[in-house]
Protein backbone atom coordinates (compact mmCIF):
# COMPACT_ATOMS: atom_id res chain seq x y z
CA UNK A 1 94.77 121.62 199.08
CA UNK A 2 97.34 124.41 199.49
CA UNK A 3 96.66 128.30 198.66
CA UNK A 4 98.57 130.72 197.56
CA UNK A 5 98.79 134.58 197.88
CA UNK A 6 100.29 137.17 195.18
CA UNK A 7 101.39 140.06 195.64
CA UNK A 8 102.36 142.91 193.85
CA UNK A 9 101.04 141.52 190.71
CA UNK A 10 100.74 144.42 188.00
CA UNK A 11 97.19 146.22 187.65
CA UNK A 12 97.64 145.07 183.82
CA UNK A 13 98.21 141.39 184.72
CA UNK A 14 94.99 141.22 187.14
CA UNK A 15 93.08 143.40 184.08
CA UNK A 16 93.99 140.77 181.68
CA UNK A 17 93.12 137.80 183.85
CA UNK A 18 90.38 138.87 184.59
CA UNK A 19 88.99 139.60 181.48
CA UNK A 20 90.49 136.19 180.18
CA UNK A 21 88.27 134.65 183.08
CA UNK A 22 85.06 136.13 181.70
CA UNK A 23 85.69 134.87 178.67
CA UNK A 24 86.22 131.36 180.00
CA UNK A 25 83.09 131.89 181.99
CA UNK A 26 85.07 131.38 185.20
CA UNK A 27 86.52 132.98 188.14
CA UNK A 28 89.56 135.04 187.95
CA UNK A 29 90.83 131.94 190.94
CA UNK A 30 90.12 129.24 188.74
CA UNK A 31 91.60 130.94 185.76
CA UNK A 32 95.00 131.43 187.51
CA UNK A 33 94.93 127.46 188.68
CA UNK A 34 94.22 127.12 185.15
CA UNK A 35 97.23 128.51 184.06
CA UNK A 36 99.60 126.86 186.72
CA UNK A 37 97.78 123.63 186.04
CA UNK A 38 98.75 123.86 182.37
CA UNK A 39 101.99 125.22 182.51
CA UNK A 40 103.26 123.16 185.65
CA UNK A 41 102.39 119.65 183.62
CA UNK A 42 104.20 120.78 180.47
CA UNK A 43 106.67 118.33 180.79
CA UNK A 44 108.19 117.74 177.60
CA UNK A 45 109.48 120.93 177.88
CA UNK A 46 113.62 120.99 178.28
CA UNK A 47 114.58 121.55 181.48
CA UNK A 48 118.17 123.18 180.92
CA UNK A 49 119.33 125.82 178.61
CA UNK A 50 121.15 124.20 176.33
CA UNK A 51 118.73 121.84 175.54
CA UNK A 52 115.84 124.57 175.34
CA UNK A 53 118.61 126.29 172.61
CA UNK A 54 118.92 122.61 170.53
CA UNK A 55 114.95 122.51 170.49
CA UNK A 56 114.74 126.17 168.92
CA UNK A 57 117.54 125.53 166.58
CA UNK A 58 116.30 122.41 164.77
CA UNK A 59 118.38 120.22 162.15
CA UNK A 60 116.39 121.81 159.02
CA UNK A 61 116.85 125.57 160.74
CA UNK A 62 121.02 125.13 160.21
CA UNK A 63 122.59 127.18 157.32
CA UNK A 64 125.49 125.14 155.83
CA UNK A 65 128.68 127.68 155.34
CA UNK A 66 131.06 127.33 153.41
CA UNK A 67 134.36 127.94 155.04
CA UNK A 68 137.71 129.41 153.60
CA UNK A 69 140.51 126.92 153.24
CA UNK A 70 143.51 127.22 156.11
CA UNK A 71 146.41 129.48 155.14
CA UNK A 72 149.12 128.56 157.08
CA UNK A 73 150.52 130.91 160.18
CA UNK A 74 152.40 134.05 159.12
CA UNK A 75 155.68 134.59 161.11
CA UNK A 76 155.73 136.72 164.11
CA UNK A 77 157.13 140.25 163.96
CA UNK A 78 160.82 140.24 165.10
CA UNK A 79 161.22 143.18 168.13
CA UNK A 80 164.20 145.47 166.97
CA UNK A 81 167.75 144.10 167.58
């Protein structure tokens, strides 16, 4: 197995894991491969942005506009002669 080393992680962050670990009854290490364990095998999660935005934005979430009828193009000014 591999290991990993963060650094620079926010006093907050390592507050809240740990706490979060004690809760779990488990080391702050196992809590963290928790985590990655978890959200590494979320795979039916899209993977690109457009698809992540067509997820959010469901069929039934659409509002249906109504939109004003075409007028057709007015003429362009005429420069000075």
């Amino acid at each position: 197995m591999a290991s990993i080393t963060i650094r620079n992680l926010d006093d907050d962050i390592k507050q809240r894991l740990r706490v979060r670990a004690a809760e779990h009854g488990r080391s702050m290490e196992e809590e963290a491969r928790d985590i990655l364990r978890r959200v590494m095998s979320d795979t039916a999660s899209p993977r690109d942005l457009a698809a992540a935005i067509r997820a959010r934005v469901a069929p039934g979430a659409r509002a249906e506009l109504e939109l004003p009828a075409r007028e057709p193009m007015r003429e362009p000014p005429q420069r000075g002669r």
